[in-house]
Structure formats: structure tokens, C-alpha cells
Protein backbone atom coordinates (compact mmCIF):
# COMPACT_ATOMS: atom_id res chain seq x y z
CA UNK A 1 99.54 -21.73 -60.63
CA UNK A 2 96.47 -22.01 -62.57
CA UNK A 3 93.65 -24.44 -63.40
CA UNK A 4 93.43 -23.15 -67.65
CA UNK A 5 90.45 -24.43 -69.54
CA UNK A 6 91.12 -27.30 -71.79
CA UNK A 7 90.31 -27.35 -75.47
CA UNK A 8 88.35 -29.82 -77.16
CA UNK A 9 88.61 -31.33 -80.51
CA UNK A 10 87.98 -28.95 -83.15
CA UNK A 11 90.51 -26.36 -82.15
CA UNK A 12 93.39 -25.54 -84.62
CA UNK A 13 96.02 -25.53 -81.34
CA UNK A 14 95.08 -29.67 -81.29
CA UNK A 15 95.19 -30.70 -84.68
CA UNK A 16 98.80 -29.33 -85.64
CA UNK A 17 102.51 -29.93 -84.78
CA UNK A 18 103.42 -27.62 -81.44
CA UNK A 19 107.09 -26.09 -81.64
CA UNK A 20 109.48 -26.85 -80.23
CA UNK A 21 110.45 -25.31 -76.40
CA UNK A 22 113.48 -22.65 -76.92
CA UNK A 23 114.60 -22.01 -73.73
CA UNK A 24 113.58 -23.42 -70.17
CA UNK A 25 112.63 -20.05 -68.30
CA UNK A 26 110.10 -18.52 -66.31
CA UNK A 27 107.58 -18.49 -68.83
CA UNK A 28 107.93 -22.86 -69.39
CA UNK A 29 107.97 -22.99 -65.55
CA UNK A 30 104.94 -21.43 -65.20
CA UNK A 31 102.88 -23.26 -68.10
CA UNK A 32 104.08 -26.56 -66.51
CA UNK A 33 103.16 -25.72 -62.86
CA UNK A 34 99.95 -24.97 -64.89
CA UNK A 35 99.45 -27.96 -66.72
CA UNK A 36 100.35 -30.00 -63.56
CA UNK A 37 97.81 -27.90 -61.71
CA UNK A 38 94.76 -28.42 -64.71
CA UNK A 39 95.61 -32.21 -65.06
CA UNK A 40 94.97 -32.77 -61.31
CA UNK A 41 91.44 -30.69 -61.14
CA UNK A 42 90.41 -32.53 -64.21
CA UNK A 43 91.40 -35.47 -63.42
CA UNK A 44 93.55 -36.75 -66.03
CA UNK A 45 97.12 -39.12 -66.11
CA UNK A 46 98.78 -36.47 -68.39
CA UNK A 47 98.49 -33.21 -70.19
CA UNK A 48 99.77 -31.80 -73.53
CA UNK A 49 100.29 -27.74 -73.83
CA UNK A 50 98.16 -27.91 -77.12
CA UNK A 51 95.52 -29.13 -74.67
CA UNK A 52 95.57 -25.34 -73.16
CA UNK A 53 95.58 -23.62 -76.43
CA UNK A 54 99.90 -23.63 -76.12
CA UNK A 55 101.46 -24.65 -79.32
CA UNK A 56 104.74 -26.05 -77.42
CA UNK A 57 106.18 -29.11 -76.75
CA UNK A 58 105.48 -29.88 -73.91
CA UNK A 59 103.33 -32.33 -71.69
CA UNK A 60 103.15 -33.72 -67.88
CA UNK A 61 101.98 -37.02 -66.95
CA UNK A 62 100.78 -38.69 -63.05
CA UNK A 63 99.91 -41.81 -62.54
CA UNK A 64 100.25 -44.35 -59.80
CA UNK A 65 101.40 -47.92 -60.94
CA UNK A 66 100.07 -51.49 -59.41
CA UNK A 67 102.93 -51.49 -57.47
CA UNK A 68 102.27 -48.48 -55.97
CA UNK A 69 105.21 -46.63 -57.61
CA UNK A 70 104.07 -42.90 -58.48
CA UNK A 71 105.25 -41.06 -61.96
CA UNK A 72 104.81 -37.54 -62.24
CA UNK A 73 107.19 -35.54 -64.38
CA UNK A 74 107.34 -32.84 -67.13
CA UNK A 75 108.87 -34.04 -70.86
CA UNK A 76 109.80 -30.99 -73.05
CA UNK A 77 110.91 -31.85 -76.40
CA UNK A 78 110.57 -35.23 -75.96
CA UNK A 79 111.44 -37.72 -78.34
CA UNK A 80 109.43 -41.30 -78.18
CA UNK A 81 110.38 -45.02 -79.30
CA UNK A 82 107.65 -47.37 -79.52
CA UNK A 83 107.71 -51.12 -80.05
CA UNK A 84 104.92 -52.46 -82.98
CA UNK A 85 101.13 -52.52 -81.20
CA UNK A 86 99.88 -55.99 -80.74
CA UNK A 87 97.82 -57.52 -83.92
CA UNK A 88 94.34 -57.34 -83.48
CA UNK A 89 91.25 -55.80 -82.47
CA UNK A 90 91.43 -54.09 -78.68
CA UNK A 91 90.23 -55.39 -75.43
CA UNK A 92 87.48 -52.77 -73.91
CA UNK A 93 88.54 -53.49 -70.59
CA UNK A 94 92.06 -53.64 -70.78
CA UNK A 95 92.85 -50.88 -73.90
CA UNK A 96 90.07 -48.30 -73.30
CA UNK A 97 91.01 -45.16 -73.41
CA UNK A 98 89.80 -41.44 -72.85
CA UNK A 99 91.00 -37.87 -73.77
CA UNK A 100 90.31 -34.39 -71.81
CA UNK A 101 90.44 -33.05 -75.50
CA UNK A 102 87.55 -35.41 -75.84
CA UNK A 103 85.61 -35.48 -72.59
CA UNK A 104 83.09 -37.81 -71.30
CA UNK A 105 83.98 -41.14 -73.60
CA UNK A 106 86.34 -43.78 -74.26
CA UNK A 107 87.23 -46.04 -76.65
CA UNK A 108 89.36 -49.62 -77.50
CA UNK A 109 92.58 -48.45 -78.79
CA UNK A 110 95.90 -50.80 -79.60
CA UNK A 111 98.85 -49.33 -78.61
CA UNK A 112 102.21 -50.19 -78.49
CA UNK A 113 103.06 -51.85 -75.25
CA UNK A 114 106.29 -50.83 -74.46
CA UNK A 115 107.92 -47.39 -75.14
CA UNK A 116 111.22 -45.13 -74.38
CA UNK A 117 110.48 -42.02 -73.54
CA UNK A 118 113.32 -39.18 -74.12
CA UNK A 119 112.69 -35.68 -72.93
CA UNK A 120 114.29 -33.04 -71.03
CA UNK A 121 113.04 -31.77 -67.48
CA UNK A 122 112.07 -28.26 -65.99
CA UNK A 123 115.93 -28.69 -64.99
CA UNK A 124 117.21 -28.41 -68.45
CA UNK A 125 118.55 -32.25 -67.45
CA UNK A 126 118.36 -35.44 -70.38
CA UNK A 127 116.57 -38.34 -69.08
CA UNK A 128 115.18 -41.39 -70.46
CA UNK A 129 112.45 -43.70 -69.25
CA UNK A 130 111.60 -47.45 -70.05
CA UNK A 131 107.42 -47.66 -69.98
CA UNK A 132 105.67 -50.34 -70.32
CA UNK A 133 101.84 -51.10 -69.96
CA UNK A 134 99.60 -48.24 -68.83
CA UNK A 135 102.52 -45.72 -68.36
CA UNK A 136 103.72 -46.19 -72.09
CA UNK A 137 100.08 -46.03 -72.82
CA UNK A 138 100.31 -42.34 -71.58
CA UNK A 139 103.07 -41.54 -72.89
CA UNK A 140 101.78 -42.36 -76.40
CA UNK A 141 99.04 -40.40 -75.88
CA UNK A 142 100.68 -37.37 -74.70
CA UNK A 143 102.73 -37.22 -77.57
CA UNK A 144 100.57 -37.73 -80.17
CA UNK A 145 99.23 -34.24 -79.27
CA UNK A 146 102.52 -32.75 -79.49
CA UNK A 147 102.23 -33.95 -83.24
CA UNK A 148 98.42 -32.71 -83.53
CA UNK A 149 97.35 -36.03 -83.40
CA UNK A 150 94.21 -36.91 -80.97
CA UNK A 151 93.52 -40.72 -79.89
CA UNK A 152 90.36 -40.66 -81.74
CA UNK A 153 91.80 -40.10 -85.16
CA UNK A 154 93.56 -43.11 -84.20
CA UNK A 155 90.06 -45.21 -83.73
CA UNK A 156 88.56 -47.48 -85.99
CA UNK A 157 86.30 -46.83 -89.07
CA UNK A 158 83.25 -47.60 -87.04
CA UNK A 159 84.62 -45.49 -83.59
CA UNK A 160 85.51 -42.58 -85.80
CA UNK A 161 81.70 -42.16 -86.76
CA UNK A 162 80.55 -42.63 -83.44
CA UNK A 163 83.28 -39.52 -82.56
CA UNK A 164 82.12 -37.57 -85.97
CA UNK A 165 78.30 -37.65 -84.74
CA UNK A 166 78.96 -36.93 -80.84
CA UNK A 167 81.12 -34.31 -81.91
CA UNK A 168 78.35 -32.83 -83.96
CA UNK A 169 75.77 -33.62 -81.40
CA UNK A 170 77.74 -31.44 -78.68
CA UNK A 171 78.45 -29.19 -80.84
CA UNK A 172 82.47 -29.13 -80.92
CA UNK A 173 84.40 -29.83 -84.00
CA UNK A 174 85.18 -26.16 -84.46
CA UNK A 175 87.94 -23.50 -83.01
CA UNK A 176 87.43 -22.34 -79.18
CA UNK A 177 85.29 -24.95 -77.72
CA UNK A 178 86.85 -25.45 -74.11
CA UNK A 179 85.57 -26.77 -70.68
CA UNK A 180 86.92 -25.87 -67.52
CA UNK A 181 88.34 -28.54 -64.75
CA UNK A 182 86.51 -27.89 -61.69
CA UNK A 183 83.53 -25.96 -63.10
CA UNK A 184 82.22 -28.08 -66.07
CA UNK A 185 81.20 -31.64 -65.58
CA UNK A 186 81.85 -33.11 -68.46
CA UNK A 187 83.91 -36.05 -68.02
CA UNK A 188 80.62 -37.67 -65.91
């Protein structure tokens, strides 16, 4: 296992469609045990192979519910089902949300509230989970970068050009800007 550096926005890897995973072999185990291993030293709730400069479909997700109940998996392939986001604009405390892709900030972001997540695990097994709240929050998330799709293209007008001029202000926006999980600060 591996802590791998984690790209940020700009890079072609995040702002495309990954392919889809072929075969579940020693190769996929690795990159998982890998992404598990990077989302932990980060810290993050879930990370996307695009994330790591890996065009695949794949993403793992940890996160410990109010109930104490702890999900950590691996989806490959996965397939999502949301329900319509709520109306409106979002609440800051309750819909805030961040990116590793995107270090350091957060933003309001609707999202559905409920969704059914479909993926297969490092087992080659179907399985299907029922999210709702923070959990199908992730999941959302996670999968939009499967499609190339980052949170923040997601924002508002007004959040987007807050994004454009930090983006230009740090200086990413362009291909191989990465930080690395236990050596970079940048999520402070």
C-alpha cells in the first residue's frame, strides 16, 4: 500500500469520463488498497481513481454515521440513482462541501438527498446500498468524478468565480498540479 499524490483541478485525468474496470485482479486490488490508504492520510470520506491520475472506475468511501454505524467499501463500476435535490439555495452549515481535488475550501452545494448506490466489490460480488443524508452526499460526489465532473463545476455562478480566481491565485487550473497527503498542508 501506498499514500499516491492527489491531483487537483486542472488535470485532464479529472475532467473526463474514467473507463470502465475490465477485470478485478491484482492490479485493481492494489489501486484500491491505495486509494483506501491516500483517503485516510488525507483525510477525506471517499476517493475517486481519477483523483490519483487513474482513469478507472473506481472509488472508496469511509465515513462514520450519527449512529455510530461505519461505511467503508470499494464501488467499481458503479451505477448511481438519485432522487431530485431539494429546491433552493443551500444551507452553509448543513450542505457545505469540500474536495481533495480542490483542497483547502468548501462550498454550499444541493444535492440529492437520497441515493442507490450499485457497484461491484474487490470480490467481484453485486451489491446495492440505500444512502441517505451525508452518505448519499458522498456517494454523489464520488461519482461525479468517475464522469469527470468536480463539485465545483456544480457551484453557483457567483461560487464558480470565487473557484476560477483561487484557482488562478494558486496557480492550478492546468495538467500535473498534485499535493501529497501527509507532506503538503493544504487542506488547513
Amino acid at each position: 500500500m501506498a499514500v499516491l499524490p492527489i491531483r487537483i483541478t486542472g488535470d485532464p485525468v479529472l475532467h473526463s469520463p474514467a473507463r470502465p474496470v475490465e477485470a478485478i485482479d491484482d492490479e485493481i486490488r492494489t489501486l484500491v488498497a491505495d486509494l483506501f490508504e491516500t483517503m485516510d492520510a488525507a483525510p477525506g470520506v471517499g476517493l475517486a481513481a481519477p483523483q490519483v491520475g487513474v482513469d478507472l472506475r473506481v472509488f472508496t468511501y469511509g465515513w462514520t454515521d450519527e449512529e455510530g454505524v461505519r461505511w467503508r467499501g470499494v464501488a467499481i463500476n458503479p451505477e448511481l440513482l438519485i432522487s431530485p435535490p431539494p429546491a433552493g439555495e443551500p444551507d452553509l452549515d448543513e450542505e457545505s462541501e469540500g474536495c481533495l481535488s480542490f483542497p483547502g475550501e468548501r462550498f454550499g452545494l444541493r444535492r440529492a438527498e437520497r441515493a442507490v448506490l450499485r457497484a461491484t466489490d474487490l470480490d467481484g460480488e453485486r451489491y446495492e446500498i440505500d444512502a441517505e443524508g451525508w452518505l448519499a452526499r458522498i456517494f454523489q460526489h464520488e461519482y461525479d468524478h468517475l464522469d469527470g465532473v468536480l463539485y465545483t463545476d456544480r457551484l453557483s455562478h457567483a461560487d464558480r468565480k470565487i473557484v476560477t480566481k483561487i484557482t488562478k491565485k494558486l496557480g492550478w487550473g492546468r495538467p500535473g498540479v498534485s499535493w501529497m497527503p501527509g507532506v503538503d498542508d493544504l487542506e488547513g
